[in-house]
PDB file of N, CA and C in Angstrom:
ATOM      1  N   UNK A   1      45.495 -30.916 -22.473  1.00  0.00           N
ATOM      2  CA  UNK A   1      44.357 -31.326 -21.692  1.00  0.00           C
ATOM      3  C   UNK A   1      43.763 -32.625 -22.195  1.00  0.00           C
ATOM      4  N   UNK A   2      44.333 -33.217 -23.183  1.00  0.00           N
ATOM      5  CA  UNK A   2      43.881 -34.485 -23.961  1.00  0.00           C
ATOM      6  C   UNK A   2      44.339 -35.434 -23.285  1.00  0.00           C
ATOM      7  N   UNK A   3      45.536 -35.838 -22.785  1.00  0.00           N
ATOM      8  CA  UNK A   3      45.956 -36.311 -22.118  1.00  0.00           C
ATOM      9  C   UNK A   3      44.981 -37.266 -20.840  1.00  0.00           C
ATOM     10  N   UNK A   4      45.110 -38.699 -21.129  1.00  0.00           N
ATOM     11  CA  UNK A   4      44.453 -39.775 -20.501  1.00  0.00           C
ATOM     12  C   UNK A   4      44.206 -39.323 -18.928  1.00  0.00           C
ATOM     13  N   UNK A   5      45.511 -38.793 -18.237  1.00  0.00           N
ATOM     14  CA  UNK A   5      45.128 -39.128 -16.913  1.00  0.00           C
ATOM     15  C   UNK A   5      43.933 -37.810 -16.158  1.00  0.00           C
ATOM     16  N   UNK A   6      44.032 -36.781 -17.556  1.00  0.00           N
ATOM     17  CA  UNK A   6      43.099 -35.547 -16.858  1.00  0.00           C
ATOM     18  C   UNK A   6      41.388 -35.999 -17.395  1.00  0.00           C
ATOM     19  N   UNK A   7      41.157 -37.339 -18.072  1.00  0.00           N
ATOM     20  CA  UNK A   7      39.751 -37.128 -18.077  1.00  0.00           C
ATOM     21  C   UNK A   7      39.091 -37.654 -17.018  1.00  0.00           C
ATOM     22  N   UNK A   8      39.213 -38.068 -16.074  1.00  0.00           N
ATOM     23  CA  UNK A   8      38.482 -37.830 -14.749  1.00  0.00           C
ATOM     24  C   UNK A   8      38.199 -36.328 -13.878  1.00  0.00           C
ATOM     25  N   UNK A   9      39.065 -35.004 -14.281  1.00  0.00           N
ATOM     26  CA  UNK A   9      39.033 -34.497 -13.842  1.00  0.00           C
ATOM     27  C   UNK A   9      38.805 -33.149 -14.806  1.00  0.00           C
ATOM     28  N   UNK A  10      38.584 -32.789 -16.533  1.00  0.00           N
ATOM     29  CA  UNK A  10      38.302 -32.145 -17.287  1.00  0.00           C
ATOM     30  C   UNK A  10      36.891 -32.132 -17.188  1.00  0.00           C
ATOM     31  N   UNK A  11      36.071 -33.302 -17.456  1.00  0.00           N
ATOM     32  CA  UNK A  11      35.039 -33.291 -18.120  1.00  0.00           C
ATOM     33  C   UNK A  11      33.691 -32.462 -16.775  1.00  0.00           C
ATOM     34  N   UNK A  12      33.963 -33.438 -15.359  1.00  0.00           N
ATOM     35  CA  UNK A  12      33.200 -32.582 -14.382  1.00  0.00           C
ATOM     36  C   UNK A  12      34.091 -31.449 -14.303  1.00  0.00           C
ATOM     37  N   UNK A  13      34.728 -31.065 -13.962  1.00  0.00           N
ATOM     38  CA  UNK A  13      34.821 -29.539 -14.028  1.00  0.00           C
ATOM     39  C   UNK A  13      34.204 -28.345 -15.023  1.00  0.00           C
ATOM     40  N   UNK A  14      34.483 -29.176 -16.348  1.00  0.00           N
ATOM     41  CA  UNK A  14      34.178 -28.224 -17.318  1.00  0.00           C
ATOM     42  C   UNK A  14      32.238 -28.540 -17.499  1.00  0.00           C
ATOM     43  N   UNK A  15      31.691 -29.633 -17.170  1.00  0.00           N
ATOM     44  CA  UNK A  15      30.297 -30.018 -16.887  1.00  0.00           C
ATOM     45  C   UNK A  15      30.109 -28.832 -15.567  1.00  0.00           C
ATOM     46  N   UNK A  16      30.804 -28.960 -14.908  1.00  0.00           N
ATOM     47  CA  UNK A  16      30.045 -27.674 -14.056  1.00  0.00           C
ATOM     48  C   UNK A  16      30.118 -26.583 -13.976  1.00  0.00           C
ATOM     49  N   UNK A  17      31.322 -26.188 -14.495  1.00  0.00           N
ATOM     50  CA  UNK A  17      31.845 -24.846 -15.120  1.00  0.00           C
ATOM     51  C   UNK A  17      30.464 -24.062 -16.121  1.00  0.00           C
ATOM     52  N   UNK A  18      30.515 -25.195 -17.170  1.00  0.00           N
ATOM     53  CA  UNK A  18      29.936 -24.499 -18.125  1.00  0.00           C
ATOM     54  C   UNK A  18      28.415 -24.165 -17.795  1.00  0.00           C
ATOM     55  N   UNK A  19      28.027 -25.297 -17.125  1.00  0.00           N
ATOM     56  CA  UNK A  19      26.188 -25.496 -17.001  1.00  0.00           C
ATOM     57  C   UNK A  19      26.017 -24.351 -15.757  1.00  0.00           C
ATOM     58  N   UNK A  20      26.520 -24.420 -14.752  1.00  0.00           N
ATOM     59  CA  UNK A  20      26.672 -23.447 -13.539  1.00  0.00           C
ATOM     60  C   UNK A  20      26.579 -22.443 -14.123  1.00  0.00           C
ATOM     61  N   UNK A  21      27.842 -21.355 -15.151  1.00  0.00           N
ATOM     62  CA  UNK A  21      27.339 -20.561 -15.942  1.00  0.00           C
ATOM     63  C   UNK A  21      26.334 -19.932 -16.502  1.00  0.00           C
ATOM     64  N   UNK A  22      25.502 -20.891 -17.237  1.00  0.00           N
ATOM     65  CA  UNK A  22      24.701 -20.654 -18.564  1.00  0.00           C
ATOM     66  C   UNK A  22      23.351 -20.952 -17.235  1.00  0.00           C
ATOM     67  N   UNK A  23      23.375 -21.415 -16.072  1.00  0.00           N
ATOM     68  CA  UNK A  23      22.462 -21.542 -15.431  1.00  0.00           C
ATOM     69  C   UNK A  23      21.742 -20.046 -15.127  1.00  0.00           C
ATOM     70  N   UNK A  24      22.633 -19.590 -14.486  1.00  0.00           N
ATOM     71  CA  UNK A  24      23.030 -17.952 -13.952  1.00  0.00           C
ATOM     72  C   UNK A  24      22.827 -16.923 -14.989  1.00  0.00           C
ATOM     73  N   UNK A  25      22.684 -17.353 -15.797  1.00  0.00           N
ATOM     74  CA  UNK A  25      23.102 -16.506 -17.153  1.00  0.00           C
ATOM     75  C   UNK A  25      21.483 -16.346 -17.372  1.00  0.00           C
ATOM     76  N   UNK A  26      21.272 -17.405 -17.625  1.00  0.00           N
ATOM     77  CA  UNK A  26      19.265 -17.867 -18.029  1.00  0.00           C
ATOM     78  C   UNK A  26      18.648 -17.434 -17.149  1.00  0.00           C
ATOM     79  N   UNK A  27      18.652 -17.468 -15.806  1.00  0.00           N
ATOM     80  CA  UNK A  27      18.244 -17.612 -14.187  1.00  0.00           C
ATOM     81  C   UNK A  27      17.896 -15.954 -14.160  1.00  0.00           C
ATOM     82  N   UNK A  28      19.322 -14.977 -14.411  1.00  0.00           N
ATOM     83  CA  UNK A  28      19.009 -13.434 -14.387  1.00  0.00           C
ATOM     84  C   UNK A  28      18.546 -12.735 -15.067  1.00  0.00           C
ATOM     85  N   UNK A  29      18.781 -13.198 -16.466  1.00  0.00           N
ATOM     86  CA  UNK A  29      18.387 -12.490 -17.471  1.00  0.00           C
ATOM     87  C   UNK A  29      16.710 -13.079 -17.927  1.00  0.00           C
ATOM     88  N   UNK A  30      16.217 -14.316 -17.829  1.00  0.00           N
ATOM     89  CA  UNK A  30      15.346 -14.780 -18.690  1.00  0.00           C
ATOM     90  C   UNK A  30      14.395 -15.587 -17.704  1.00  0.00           C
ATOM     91  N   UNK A  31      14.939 -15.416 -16.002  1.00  0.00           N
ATOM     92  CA  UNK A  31      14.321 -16.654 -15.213  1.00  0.00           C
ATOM     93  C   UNK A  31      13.810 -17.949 -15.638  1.00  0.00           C
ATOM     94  N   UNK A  32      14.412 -18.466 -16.799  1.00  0.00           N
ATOM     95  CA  UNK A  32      14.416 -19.614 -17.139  1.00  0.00           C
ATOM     96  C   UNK A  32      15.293 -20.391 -16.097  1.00  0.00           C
ATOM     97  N   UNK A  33      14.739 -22.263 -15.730  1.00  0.00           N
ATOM     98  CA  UNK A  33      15.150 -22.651 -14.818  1.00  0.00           C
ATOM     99  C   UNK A  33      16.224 -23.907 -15.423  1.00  0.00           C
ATOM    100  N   UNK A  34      16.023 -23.692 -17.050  1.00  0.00           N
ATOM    101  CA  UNK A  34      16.707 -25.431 -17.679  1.00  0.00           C
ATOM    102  C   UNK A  34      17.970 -24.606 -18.529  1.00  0.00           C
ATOM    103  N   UNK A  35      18.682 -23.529 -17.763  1.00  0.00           N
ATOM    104  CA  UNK A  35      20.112 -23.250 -18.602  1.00  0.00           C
ATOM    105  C   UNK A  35      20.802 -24.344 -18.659  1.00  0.00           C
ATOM    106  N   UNK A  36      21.283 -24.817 -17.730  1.00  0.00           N
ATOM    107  CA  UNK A  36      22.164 -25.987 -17.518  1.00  0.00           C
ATOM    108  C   UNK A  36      21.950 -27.148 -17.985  1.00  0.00           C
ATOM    109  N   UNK A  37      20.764 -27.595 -18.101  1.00  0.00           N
ATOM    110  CA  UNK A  37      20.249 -28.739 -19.407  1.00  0.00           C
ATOM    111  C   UNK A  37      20.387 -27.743 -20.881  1.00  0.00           C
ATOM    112  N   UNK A  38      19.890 -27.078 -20.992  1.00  0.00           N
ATOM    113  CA  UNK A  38      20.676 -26.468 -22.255  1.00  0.00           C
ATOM    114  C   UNK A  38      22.562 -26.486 -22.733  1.00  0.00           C
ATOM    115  N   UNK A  39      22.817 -26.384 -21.381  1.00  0.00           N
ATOM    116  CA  UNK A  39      24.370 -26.097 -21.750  1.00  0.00           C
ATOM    117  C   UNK A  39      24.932 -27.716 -21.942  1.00  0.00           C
ATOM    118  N   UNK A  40      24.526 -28.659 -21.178  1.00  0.00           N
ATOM    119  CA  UNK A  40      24.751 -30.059 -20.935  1.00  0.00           C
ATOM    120  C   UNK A  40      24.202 -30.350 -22.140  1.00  0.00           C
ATOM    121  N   UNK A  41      23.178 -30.417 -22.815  1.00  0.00           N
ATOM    122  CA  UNK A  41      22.835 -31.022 -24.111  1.00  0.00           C
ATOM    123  C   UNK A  41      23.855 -29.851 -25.335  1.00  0.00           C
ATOM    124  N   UNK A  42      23.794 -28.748 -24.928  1.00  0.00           N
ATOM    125  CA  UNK A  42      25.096 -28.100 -26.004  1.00  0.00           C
ATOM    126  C   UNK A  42      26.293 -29.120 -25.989  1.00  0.00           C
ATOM    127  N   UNK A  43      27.258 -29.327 -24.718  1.00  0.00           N
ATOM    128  CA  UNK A  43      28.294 -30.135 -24.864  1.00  0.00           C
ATOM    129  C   UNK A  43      28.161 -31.545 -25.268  1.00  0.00           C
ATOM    130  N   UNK A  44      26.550 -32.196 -25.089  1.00  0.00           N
ATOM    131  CA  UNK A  44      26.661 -33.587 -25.305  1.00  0.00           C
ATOM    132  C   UNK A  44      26.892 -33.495 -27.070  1.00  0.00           C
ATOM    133  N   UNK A  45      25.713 -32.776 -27.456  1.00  0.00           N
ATOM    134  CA  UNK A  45      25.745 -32.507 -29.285  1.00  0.00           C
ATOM    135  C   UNK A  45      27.088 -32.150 -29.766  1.00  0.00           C
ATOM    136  N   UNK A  46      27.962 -31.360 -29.262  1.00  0.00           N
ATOM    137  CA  UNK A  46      29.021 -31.099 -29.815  1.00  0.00           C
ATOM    138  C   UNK A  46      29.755 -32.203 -29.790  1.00  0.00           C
ATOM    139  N   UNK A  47      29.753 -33.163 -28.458  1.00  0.00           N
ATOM    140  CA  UNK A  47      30.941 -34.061 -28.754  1.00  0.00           C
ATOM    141  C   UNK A  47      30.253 -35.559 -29.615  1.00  0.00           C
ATOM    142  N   UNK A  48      28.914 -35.843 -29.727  1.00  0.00           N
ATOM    143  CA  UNK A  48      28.776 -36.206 -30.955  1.00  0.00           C
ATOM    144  C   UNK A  48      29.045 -35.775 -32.378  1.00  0.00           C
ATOM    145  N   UNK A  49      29.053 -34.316 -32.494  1.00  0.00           N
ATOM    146  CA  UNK A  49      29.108 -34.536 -33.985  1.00  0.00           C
ATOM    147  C   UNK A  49      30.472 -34.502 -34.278  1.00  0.00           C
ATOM    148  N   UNK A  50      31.580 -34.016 -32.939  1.00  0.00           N
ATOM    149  CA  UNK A  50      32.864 -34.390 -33.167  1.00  0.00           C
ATOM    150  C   UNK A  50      33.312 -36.067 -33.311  1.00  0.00           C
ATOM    151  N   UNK A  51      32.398 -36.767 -32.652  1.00  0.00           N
ATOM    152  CA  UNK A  51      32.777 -38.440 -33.138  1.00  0.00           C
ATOM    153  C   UNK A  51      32.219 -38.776 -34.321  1.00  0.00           C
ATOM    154  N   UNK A  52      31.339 -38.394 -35.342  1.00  0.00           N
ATOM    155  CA  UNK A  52      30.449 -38.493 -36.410  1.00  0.00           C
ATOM    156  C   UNK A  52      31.300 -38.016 -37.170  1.00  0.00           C
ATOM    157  N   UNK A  53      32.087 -36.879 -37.344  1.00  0.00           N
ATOM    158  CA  UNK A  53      32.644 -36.396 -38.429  1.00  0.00           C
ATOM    159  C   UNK A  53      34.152 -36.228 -38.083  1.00  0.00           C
ATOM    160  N   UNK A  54      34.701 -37.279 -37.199  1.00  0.00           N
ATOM    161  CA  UNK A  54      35.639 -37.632 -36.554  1.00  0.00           C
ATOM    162  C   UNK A  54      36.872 -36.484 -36.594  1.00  0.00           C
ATOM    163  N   UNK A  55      36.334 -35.194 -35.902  1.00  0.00           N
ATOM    164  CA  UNK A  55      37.397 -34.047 -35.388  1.00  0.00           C
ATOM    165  C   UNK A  55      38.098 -35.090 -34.828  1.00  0.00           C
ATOM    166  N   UNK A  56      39.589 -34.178 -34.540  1.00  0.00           N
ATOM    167  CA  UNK A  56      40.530 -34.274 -32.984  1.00  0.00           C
ATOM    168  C   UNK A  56      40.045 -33.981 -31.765  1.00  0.00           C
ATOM    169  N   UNK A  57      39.319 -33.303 -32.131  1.00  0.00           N
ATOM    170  CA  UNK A  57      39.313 -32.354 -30.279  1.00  0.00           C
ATOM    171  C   UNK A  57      38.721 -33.135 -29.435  1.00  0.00           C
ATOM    172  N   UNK A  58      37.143 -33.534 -29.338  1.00  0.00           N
ATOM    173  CA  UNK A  58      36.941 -34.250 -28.129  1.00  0.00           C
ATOM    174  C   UNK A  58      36.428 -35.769 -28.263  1.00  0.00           C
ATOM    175  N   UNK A  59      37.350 -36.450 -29.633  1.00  0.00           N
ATOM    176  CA  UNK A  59      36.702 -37.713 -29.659  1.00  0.00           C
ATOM    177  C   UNK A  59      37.195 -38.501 -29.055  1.00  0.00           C
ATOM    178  N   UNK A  60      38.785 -37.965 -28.389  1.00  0.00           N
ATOM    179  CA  UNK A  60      39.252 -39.282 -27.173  1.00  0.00           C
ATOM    180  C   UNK A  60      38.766 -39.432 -25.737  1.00  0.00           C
ATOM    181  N   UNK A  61      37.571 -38.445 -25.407  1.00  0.00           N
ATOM    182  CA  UNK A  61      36.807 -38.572 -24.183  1.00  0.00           C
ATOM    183  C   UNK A  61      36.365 -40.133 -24.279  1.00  0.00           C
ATOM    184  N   UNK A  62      36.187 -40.845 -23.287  1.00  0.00           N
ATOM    185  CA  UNK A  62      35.771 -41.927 -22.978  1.00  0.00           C
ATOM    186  C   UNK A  62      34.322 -41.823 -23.105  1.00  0.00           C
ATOM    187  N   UNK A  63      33.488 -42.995 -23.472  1.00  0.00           N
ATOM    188  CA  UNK A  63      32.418 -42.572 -23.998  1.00  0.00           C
ATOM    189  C   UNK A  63      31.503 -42.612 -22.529  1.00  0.00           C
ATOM    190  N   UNK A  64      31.802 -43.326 -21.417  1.00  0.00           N
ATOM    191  CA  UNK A  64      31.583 -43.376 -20.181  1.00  0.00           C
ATOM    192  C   UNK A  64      31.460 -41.775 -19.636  1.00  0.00           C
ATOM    193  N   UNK A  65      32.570 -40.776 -19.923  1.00  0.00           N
ATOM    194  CA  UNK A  65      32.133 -39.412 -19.366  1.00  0.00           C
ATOM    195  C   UNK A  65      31.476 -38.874 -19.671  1.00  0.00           C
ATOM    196  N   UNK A  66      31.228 -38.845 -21.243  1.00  0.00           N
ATOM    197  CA  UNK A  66      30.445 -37.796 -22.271  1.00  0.00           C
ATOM    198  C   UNK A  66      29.201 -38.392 -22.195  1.00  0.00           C
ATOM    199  N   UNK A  67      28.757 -39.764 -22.012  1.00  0.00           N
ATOM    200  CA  UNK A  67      27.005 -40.250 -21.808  1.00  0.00           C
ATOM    201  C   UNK A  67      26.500 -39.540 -21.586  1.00  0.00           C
ATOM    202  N   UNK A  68      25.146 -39.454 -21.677  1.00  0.00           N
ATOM    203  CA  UNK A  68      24.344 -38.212 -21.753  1.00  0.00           C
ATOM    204  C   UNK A  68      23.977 -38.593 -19.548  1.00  0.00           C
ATOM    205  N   UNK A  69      23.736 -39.857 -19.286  1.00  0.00           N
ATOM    206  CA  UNK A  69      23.457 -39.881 -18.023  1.00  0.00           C
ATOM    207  C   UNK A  69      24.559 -39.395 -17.008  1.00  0.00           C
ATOM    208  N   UNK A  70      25.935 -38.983 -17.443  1.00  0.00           N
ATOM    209  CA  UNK A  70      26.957 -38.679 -16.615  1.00  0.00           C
ATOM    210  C   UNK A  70      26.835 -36.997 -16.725  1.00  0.00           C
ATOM    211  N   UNK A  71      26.128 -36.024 -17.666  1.00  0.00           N
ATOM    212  CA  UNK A  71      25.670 -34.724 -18.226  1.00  0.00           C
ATOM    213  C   UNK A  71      24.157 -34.339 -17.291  1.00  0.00           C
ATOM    214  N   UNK A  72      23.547 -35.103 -17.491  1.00  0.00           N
ATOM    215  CA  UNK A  72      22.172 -34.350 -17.588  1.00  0.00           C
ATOM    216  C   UNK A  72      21.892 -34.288 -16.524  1.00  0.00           C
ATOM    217  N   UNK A  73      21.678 -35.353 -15.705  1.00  0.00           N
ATOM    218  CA  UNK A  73      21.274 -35.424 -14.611  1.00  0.00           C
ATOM    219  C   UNK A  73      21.484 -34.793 -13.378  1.00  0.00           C
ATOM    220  N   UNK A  74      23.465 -34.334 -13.189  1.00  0.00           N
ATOM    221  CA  UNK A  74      23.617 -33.120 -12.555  1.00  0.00           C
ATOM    222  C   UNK A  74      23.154 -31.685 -13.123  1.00  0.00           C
ATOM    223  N   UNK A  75      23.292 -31.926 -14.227  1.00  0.00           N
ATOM    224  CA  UNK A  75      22.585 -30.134 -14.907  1.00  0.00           C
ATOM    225  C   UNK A  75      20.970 -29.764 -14.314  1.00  0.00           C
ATOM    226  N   UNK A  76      20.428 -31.604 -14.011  1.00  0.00           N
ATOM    227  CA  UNK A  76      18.728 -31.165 -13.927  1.00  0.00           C
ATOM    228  C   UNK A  76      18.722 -30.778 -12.235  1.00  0.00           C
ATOM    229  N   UNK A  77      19.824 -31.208 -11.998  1.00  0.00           N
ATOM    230  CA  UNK A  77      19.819 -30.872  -9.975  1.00  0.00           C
ATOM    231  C   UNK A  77      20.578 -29.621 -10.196  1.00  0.00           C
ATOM    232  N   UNK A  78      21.194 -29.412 -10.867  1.00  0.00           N
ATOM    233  CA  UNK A  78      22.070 -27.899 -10.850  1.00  0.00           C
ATOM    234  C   UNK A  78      20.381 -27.211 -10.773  1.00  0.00           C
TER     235      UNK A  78
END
């Protein structure tokens, strides 16, 4: 899934996958309305501290997908 030609198509999926989730999750259990900014700032923090302490896993995302303005802003309309 590292592979160049799937990051146009990993990062929103898994941005809506995950936040959609954790939305639903917060929404039933806790009627909290900011799961999905929670889950979107979970993935933004993780893939900083994977470029900070330079893991493999998600430091070849382009830094264009992982921006916090390409994250948040659908999580705050989710």
């Amino acid at each position: 899934w590292k592979d160049r030609r799937m990051w146009p198509t990993v990062v929103p999926i898994l941005g809506v996958t995950f936040c959609a989730a954790s939305q639903a999750f917060f929404w039933v259990n806790f009627r909290l309305p900011f799961g999905a900014v929670f889950a979107a700032l979970g993935l933004l923090i993780g893939e900083w501290i994977n470029r900070y302490v330079n893991f493999w896993g998600w430091t070849y995302f382009p830094i264009s997908l992982v921006f916090p303005s390409a994250l948040i802003v659908p999580a705050i309309w989710l």
